[in-house]
C-alpha atoms as a PDB file:
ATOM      1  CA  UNK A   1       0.000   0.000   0.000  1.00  0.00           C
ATOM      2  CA  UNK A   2       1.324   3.432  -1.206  1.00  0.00           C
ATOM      3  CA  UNK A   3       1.748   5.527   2.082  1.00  0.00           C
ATOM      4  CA  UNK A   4      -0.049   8.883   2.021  1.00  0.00           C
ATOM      5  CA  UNK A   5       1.642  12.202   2.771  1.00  0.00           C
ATOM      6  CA  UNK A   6      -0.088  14.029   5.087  1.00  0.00           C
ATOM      7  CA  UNK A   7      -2.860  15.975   4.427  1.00  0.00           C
ATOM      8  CA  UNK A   8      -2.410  19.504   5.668  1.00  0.00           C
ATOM      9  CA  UNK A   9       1.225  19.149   4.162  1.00  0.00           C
ATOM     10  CA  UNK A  10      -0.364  18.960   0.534  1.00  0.00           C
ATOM     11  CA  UNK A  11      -2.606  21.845   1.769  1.00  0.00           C
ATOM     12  CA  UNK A  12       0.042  24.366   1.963  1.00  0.00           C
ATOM     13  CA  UNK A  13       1.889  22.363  -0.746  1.00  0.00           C
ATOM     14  CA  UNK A  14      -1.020  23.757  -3.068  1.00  0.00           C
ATOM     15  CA  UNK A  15       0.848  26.041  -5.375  1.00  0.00           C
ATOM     16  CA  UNK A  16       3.898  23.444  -6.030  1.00  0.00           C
ATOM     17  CA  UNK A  17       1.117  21.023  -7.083  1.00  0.00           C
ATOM     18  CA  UNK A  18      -0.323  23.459  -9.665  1.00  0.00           C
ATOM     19  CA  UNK A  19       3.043  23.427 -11.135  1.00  0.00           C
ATOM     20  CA  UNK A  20       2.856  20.152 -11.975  1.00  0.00           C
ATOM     21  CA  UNK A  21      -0.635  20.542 -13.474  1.00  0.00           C
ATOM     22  CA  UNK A  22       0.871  23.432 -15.429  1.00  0.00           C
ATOM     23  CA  UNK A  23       3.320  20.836 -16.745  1.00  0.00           C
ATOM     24  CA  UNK A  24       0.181  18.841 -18.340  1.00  0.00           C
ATOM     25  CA  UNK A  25      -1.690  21.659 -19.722  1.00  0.00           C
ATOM     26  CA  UNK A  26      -1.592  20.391 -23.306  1.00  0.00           C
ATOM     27  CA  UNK A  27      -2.777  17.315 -21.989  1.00  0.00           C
ATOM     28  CA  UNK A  28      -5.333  18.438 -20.954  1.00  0.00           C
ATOM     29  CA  UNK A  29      -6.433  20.657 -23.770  1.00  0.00           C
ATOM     30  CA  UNK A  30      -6.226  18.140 -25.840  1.00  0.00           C
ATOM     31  CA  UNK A  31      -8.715  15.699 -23.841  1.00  0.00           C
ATOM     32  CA  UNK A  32     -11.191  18.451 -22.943  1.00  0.00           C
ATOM     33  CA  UNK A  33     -11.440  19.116 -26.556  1.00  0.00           C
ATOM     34  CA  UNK A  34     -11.620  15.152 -27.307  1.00  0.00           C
ATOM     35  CA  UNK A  35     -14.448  14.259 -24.821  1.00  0.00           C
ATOM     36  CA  UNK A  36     -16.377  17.431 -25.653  1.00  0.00           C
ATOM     37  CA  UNK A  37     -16.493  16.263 -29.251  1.00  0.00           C
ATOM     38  CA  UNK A  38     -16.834  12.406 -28.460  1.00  0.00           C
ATOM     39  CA  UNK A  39     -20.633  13.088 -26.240  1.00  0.00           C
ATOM     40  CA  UNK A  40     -21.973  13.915 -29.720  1.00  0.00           C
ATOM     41  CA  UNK A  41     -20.013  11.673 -32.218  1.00  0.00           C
ATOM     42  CA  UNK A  42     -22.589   9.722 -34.027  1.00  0.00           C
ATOM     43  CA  UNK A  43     -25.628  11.519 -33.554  1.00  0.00           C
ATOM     44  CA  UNK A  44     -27.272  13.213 -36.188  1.00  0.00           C
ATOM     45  CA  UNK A  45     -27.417  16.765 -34.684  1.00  0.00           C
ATOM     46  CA  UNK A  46     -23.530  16.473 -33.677  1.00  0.00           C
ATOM     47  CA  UNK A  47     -23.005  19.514 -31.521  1.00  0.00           C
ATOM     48  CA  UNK A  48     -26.317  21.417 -32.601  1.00  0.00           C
ATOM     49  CA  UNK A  49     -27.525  19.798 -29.173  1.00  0.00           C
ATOM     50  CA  UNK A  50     -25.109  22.075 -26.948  1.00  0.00           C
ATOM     51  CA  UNK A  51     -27.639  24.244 -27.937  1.00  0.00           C
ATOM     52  CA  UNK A  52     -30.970  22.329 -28.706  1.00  0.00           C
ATOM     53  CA  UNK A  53     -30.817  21.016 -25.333  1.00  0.00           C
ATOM     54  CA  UNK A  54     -30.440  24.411 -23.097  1.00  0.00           C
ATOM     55  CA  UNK A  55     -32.928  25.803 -25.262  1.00  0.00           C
ATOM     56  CA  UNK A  56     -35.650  23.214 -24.698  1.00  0.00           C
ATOM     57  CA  UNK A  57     -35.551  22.705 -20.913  1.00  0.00           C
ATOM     58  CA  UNK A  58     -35.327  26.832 -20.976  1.00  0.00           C
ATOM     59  CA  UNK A  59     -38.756  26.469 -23.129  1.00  0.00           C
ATOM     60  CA  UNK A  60     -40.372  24.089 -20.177  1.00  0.00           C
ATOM     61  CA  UNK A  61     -38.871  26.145 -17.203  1.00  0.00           C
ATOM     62  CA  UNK A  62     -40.214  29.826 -18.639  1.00  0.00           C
ATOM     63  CA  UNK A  63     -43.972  27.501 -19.673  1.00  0.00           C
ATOM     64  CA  UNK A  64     -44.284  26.293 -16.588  1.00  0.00           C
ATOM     65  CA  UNK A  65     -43.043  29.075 -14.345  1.00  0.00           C
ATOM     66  CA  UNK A  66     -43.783  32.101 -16.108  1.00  0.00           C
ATOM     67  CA  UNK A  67     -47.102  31.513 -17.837  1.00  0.00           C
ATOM     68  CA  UNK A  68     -48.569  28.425 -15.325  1.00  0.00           C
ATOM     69  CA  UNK A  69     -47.239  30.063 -11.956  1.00  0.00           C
ATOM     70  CA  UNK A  70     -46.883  33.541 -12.656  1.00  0.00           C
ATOM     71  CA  UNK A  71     -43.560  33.869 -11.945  1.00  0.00           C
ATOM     72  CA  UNK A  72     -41.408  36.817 -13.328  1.00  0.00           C
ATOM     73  CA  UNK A  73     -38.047  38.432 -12.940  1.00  0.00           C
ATOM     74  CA  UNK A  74     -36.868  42.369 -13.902  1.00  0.00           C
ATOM     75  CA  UNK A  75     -39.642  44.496 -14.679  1.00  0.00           C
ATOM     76  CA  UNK A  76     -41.638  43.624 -17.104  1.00  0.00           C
ATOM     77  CA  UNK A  77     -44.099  40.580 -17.225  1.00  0.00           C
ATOM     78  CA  UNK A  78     -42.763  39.035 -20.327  1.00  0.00           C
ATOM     79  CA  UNK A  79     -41.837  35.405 -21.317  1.00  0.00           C
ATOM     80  CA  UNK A  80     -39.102  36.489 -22.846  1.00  0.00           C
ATOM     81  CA  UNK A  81     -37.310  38.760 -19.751  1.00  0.00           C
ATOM     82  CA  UNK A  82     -37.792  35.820 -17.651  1.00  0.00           C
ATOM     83  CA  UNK A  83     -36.289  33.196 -20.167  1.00  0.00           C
ATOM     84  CA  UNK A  84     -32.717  35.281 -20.546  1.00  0.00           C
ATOM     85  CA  UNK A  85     -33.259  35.473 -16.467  1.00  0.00           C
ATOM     86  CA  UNK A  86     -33.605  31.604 -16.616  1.00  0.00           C
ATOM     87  CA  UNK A  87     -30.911  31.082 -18.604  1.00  0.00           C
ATOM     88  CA  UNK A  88     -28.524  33.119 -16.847  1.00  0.00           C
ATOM     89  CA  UNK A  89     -29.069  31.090 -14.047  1.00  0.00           C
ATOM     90  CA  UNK A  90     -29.554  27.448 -15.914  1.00  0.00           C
ATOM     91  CA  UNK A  91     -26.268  27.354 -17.993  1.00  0.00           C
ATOM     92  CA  UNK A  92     -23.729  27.532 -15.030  1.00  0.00           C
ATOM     93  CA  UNK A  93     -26.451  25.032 -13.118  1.00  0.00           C
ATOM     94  CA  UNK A  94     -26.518  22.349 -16.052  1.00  0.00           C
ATOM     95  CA  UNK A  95     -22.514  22.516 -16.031  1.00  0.00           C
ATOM     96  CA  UNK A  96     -22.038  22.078 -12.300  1.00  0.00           C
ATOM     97  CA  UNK A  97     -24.818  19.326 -12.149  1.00  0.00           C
ATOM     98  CA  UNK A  98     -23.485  17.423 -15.322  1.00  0.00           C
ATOM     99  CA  UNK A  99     -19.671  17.808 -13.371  1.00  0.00           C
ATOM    100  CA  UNK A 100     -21.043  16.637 -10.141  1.00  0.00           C
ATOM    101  CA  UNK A 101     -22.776  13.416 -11.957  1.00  0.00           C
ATOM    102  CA  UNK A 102     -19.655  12.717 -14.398  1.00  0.00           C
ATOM    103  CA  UNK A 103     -17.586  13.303 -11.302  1.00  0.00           C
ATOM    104  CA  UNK A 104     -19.183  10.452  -9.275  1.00  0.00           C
ATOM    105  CA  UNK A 105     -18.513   7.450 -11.425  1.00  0.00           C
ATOM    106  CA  UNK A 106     -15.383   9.055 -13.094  1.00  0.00           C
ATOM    107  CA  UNK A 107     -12.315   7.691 -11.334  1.00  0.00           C
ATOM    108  CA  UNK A 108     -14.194   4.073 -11.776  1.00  0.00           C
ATOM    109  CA  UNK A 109     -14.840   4.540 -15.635  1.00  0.00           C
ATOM    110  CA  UNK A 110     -11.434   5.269 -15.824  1.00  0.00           C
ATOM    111  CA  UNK A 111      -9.923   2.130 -14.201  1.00  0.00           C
ATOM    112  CA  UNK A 112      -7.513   1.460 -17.007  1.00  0.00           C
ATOM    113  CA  UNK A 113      -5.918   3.834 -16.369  1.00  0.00           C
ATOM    114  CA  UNK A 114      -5.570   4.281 -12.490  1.00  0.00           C
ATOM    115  CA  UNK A 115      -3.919   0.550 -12.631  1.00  0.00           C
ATOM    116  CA  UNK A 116      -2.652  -0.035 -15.669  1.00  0.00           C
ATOM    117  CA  UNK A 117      -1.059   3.158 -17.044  1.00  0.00           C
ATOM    118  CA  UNK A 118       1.254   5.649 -15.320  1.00  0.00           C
ATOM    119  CA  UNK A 119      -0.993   8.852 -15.797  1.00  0.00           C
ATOM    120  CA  UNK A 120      -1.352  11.429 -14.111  1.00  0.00           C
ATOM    121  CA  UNK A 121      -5.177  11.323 -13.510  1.00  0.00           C
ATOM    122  CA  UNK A 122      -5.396  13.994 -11.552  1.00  0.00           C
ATOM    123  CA  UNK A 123      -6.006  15.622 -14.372  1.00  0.00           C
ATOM    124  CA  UNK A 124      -9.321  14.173 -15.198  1.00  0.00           C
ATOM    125  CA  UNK A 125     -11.668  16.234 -12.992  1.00  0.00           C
ATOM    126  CA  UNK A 126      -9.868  19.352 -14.492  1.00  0.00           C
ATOM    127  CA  UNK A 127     -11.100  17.510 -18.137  1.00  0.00           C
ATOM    128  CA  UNK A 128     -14.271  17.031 -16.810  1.00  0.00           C
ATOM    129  CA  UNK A 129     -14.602  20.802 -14.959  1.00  0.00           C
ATOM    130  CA  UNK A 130     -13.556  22.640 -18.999  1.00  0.00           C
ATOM    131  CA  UNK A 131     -15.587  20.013 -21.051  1.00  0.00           C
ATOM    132  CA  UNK A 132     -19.091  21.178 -19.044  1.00  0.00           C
ATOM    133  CA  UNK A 133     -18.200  24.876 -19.002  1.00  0.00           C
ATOM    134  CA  UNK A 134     -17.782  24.386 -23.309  1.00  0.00           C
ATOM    135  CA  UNK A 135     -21.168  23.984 -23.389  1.00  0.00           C
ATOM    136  CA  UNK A 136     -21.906  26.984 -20.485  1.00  0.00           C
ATOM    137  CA  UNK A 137     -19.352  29.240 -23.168  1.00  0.00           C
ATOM    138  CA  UNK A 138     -21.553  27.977 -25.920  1.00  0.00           C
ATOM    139  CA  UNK A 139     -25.125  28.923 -24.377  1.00  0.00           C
ATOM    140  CA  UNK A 140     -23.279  32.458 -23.099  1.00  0.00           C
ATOM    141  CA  UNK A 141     -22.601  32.835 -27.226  1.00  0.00           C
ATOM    142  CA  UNK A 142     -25.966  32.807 -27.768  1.00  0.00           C
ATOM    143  CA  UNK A 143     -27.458  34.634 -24.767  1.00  0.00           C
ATOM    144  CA  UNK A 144     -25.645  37.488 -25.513  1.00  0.00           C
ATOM    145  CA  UNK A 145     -27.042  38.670 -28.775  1.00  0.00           C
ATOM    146  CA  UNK A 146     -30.597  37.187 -27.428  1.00  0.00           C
ATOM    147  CA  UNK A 147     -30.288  40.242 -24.909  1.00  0.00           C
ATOM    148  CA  UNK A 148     -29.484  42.299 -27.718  1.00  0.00           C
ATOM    149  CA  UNK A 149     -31.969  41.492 -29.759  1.00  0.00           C
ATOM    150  CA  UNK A 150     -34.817  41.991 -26.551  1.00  0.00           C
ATOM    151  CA  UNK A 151     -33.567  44.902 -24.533  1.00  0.00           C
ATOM    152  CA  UNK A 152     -31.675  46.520 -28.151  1.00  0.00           C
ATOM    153  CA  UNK A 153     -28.460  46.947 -25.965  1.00  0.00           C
ATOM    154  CA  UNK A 154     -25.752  45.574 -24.107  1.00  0.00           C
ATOM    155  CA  UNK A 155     -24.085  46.703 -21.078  1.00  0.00           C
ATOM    156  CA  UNK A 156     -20.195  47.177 -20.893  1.00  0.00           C
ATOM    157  CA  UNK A 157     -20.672  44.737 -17.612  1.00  0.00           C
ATOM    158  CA  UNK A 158     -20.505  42.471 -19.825  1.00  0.00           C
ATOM    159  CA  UNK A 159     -16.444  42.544 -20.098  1.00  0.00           C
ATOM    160  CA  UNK A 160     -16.183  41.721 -16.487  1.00  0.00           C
ATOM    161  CA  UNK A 161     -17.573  37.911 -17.108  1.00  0.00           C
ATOM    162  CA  UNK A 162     -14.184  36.376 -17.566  1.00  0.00           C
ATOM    163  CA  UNK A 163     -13.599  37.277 -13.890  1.00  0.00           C
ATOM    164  CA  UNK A 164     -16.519  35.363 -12.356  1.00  0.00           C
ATOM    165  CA  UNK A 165     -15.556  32.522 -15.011  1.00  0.00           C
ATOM    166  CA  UNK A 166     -12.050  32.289 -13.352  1.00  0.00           C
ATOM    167  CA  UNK A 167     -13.726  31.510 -10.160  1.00  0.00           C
ATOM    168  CA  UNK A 168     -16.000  29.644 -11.441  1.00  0.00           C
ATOM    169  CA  UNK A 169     -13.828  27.472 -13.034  1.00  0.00           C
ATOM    170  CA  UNK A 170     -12.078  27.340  -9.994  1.00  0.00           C
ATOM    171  CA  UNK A 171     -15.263  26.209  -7.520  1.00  0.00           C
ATOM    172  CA  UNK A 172     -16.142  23.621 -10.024  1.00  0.00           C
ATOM    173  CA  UNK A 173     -12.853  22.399 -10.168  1.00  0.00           C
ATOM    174  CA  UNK A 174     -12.731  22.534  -6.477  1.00  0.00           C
ATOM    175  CA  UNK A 175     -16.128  20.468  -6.090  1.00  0.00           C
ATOM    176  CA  UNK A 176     -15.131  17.850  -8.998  1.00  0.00           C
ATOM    177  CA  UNK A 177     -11.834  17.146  -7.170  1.00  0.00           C
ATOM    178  CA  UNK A 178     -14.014  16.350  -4.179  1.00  0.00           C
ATOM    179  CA  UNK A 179     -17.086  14.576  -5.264  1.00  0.00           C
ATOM    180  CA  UNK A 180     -14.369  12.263  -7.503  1.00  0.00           C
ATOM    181  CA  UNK A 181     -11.906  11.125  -4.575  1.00  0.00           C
ATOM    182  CA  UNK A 182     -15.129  10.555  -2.256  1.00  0.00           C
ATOM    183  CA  UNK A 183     -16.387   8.745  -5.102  1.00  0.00           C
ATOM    184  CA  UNK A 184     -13.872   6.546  -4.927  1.00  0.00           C
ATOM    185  CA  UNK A 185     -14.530   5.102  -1.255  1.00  0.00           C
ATOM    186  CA  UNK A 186     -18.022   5.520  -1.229  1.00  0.00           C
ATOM    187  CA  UNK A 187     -19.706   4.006  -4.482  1.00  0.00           C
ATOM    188  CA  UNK A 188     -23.404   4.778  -3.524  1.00  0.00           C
ATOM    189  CA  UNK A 189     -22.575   8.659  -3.790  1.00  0.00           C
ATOM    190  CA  UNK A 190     -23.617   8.332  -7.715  1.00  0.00           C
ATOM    191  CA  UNK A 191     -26.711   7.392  -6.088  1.00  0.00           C
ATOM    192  CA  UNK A 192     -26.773  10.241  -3.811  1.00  0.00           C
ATOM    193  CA  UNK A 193     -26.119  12.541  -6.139  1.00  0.00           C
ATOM    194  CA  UNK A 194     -28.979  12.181  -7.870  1.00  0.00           C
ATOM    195  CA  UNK A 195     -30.896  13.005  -4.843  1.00  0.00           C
ATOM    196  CA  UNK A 196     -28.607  15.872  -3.858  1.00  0.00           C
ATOM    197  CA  UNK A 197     -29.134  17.372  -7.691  1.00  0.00           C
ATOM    198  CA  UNK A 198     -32.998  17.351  -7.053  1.00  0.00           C
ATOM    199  CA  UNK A 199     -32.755  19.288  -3.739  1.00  0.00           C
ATOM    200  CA  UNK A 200     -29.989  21.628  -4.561  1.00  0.00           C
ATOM    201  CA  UNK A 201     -32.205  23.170  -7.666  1.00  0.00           C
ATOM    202  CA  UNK A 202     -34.668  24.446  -5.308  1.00  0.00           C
ATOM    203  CA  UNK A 203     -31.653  25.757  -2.792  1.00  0.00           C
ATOM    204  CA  UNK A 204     -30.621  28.616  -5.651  1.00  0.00           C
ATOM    205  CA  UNK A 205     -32.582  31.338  -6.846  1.00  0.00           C
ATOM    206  CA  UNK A 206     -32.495  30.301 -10.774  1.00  0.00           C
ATOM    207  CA  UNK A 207     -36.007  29.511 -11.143  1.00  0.00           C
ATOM    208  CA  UNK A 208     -37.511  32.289  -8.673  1.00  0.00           C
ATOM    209  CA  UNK A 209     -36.625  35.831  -7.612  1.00  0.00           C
ATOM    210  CA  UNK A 210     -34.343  35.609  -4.370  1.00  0.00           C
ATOM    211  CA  UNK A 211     -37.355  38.322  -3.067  1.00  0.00           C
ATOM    212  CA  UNK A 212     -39.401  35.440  -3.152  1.00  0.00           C
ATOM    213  CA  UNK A 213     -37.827  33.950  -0.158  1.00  0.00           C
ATOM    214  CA  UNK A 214     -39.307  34.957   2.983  1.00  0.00           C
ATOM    215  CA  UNK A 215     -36.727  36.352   5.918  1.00  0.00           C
ATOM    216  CA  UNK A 216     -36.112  33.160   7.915  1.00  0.00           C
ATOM    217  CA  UNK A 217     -33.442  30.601   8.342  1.00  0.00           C
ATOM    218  CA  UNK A 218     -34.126  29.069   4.967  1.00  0.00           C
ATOM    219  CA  UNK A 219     -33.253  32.396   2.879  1.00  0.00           C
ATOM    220  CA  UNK A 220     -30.098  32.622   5.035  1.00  0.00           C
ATOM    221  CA  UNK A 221     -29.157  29.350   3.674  1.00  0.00           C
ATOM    222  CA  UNK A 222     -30.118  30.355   0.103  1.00  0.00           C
ATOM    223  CA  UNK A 223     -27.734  33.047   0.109  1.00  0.00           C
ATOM    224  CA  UNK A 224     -25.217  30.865   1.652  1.00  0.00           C
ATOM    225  CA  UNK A 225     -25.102  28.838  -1.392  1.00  0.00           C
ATOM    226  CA  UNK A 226     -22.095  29.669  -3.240  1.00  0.00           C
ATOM    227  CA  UNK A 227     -24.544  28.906  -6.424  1.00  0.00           C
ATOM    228  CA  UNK A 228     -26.832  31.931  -5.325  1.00  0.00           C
ATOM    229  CA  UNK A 229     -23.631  34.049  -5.813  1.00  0.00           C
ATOM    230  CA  UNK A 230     -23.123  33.236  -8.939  1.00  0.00           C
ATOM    231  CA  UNK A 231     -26.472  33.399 -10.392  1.00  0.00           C
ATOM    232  CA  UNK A 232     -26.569  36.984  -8.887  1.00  0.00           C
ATOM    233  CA  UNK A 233     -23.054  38.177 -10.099  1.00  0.00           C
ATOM    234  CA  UNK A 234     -24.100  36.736 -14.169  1.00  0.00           C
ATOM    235  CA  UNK A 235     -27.587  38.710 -13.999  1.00  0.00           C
ATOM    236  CA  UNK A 236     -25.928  41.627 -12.799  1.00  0.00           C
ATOM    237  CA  UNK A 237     -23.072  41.793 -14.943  1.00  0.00           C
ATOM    238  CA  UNK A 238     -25.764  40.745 -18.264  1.00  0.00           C
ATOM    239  CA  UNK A 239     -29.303  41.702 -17.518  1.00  0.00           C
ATOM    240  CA  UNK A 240     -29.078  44.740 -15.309  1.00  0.00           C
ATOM    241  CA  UNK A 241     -25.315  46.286 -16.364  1.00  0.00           C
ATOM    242  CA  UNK A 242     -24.617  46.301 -12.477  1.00  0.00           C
ATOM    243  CA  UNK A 243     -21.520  45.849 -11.076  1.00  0.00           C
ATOM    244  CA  UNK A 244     -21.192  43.475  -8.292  1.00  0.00           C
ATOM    245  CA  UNK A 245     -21.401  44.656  -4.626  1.00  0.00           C
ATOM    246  CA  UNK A 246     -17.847  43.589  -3.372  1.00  0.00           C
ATOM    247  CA  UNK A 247     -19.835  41.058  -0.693  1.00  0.00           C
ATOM    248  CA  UNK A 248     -21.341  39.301  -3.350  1.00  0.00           C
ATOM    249  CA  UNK A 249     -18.354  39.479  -5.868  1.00  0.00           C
ATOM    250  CA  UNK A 250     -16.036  38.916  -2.406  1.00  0.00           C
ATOM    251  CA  UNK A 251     -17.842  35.741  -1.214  1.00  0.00           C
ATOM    252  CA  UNK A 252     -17.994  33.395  -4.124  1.00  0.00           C
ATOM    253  CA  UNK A 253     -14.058  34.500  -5.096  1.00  0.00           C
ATOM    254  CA  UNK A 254     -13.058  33.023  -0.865  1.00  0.00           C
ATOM    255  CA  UNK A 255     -15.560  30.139  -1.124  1.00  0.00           C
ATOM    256  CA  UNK A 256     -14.030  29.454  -4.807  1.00  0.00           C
ATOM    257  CA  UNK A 257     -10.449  29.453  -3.798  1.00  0.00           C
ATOM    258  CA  UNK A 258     -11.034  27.221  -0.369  1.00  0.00           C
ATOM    259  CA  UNK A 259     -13.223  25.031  -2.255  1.00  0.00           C
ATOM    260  CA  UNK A 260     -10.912  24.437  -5.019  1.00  0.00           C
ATOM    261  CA  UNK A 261      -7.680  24.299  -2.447  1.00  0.00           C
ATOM    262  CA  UNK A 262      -9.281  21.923  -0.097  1.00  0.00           C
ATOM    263  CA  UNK A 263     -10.934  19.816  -3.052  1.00  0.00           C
ATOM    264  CA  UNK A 264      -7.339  19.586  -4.737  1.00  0.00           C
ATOM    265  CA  UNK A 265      -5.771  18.740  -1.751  1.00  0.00           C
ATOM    266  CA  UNK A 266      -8.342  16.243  -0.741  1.00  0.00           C
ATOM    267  CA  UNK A 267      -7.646  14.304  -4.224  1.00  0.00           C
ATOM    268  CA  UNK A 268      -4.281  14.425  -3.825  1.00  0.00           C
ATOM    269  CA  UNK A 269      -4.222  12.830  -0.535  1.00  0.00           C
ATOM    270  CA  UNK A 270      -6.729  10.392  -1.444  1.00  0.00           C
ATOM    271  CA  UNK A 271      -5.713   9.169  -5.102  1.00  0.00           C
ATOM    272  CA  UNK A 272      -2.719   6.813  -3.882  1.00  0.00           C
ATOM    273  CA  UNK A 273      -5.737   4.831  -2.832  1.00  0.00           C
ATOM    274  CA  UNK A 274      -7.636   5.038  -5.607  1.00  0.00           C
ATOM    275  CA  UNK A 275      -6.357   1.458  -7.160  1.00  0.00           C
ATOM    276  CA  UNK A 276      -6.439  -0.534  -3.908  1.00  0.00           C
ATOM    277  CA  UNK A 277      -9.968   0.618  -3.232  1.00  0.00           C
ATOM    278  CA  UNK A 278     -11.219  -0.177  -7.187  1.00  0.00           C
END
C-alpha cells in the first residue's frame, strides 16, 4: 500500500502542485477538446444539441413558471425577460450538475488507467470541470445577442464575465476534485447525487426571484449557497449592467479558492488509494 503524505502538508503544498498541473496543460487541452467532441459523435445533430438542449428545458422552465405560476423576474411581465433570467441562471447550473454526476462514477470509468497506465489522472476532474463549461461558453454565445436582440443593448458589464468565469472554473474544479476522490470510497454517492441534484435546484434562486424567499433561516441558507452568488453576479453583470457589490463578488471568489484548495488537496491525498480501493 502506497503511504499517504499528510494531508495539511499537501494543503500548503497547493501552489507546487499546480506546477505540476501546469506541466500537463496540453494534456489536458487536448482531452477536454476530445471528450467534448466524443458526447456527440454519431448523432445526427452532432453539436447542434449544446444548444438544442439548453434551449428546450429553458422552453419548459419559462412555460411552466412564467405563464402556469406567474412567476417573473426584472420588470416587465414578459416570457421572454424571464427566459434570458432563466438562462442566466440554468447554464452555469446544467454545467455544475453534469460535473457533479460525471464526477461520481469518473475515477471508476477510468480504471484502465488508475492501474494499468502511469498517468497522471489527476487531471481528469480538471477535463471534466472545462468540457461542461464548453457547453456553459456555448449557451453564453448565444445569450448574448438574445439580450441584444430583446432589450436593443448591451451593457459594458458584460467585459467583467471572464472574472466570475475564473472563479467559477475554480469552484467547479474545487467540487469535482471532491465529489471524484469521495467517489472513490463511497460508491453509492452516484446514487446520492442524484438526490442531492434534485434538492440543490430548489436551494438557488435560478427559477424564482431571491425576493421570493421569505426572511427566515431558509433564505439565510439560500444566500449561503455559493450557487446563489453566482447566479446573482451573471444577472448583474448581463441583464441589469450592475456591477457586483464587493460582498457578493467577495464571497464566491473566498468560497471558490477554499473550495478548489481543499478539493485539490483532498484528491491528492486520497488518489494513492484510488487502485487498492477499485
Amino acid at each position: 500500500m502506497i503511504e499517504k503524505p499528510g494531508f495539511l502538508k499537501l494543503l500548503f503544498s497547493v501552489p507546487k502542485s499546480l506546477q505540476s498541473l501546469y506541466q500537463h496543460r496540453y494534456l489536458i487541452r487536448i482531452l477536454s477538446a476530445r471528450d467534448f467532441k466524443v458526447r456527440y459523435r454519431g448523432s445526427i445533430g452532432g453539436m447542434s444539441w449544446a444548444v438544442i438542449q439548453p434551449l428546450f428545458m429553458i422552453f419548459i422552465y419559462t412555460v411552466v413558471f412564467s405563464r402556469f405560476l406567474g412567476v417573473k423576474f426584472g420588470v416587465n411581465n414578459s416570457p421572454y425577460e424571464f427566459a434570458l433570467y432563466l438562462m442566466c441562471g440554468l447554464l452555469p447550473w446544467n454545467a455544475f450538475t453534469e460535473g457533479l454526476t460525471t464526477s461520481s462514477n469518473l475515477i471508476r470509468n477510468n480504471t484502465n488507467l488508475i492501474k494499468r497506465v502511469v498517468f497522471p489522472f489527476e487531471v481528469l476532474p480538471i477535463i471534466l470541470t472545462f468540457v461542461t463549461l464548453i457547453q456553459q461558453l456555448i449557451g453564453l454565445g448565444l445569450l448574448i445577442p438574445l439580450v441584444l436582440i430583446v432589450y436593443s443593448k448591451l451593457y459594458w458589464t458584460i467585459l467583467l464575465i471572464p472574472i466570475v468565469l475564473f472563479f467559477q472554473i475554480l469552484f467547479y474544479m474545487g467540487v469535482n476534485f471532491l465529489w471524484t476522490g469521495f467517489s472513490v470510497y463511497l460508491p453509492d454517492l452516484r446514487h446520492l447525487t442524484a438526490l442531492l441534484i434534485t434538492g440543490l435546484i430548489f436551494l438557488a434562486p435560478f427559477l424564482y426571484p431571491l425576493s421570493f424567499v421569505p426572511a427566515g433561516p431558509l433564505l439565510v441558507i439560500i444566500k449561503l449557497n455559493p450557487f446563489t452568488s453566482l447566479i446573482i453576479l451573471y444577472r448583474e453583470l448581463i441583464m441589469e449592467g450592475i456591477v457586483p457589490s464587493l460582498s457578493v463578488f467577495g464571497y464566491f471568489g473566498l468560497v471558490s479558492v477554499l473550495t478548489f484548495v481543499i478539493g485539490f488537496s483532498w484528491f491528492m491525498w486520497s488518489k494513492p488509494g484510488f487502485a487498492e480501493a477499485l
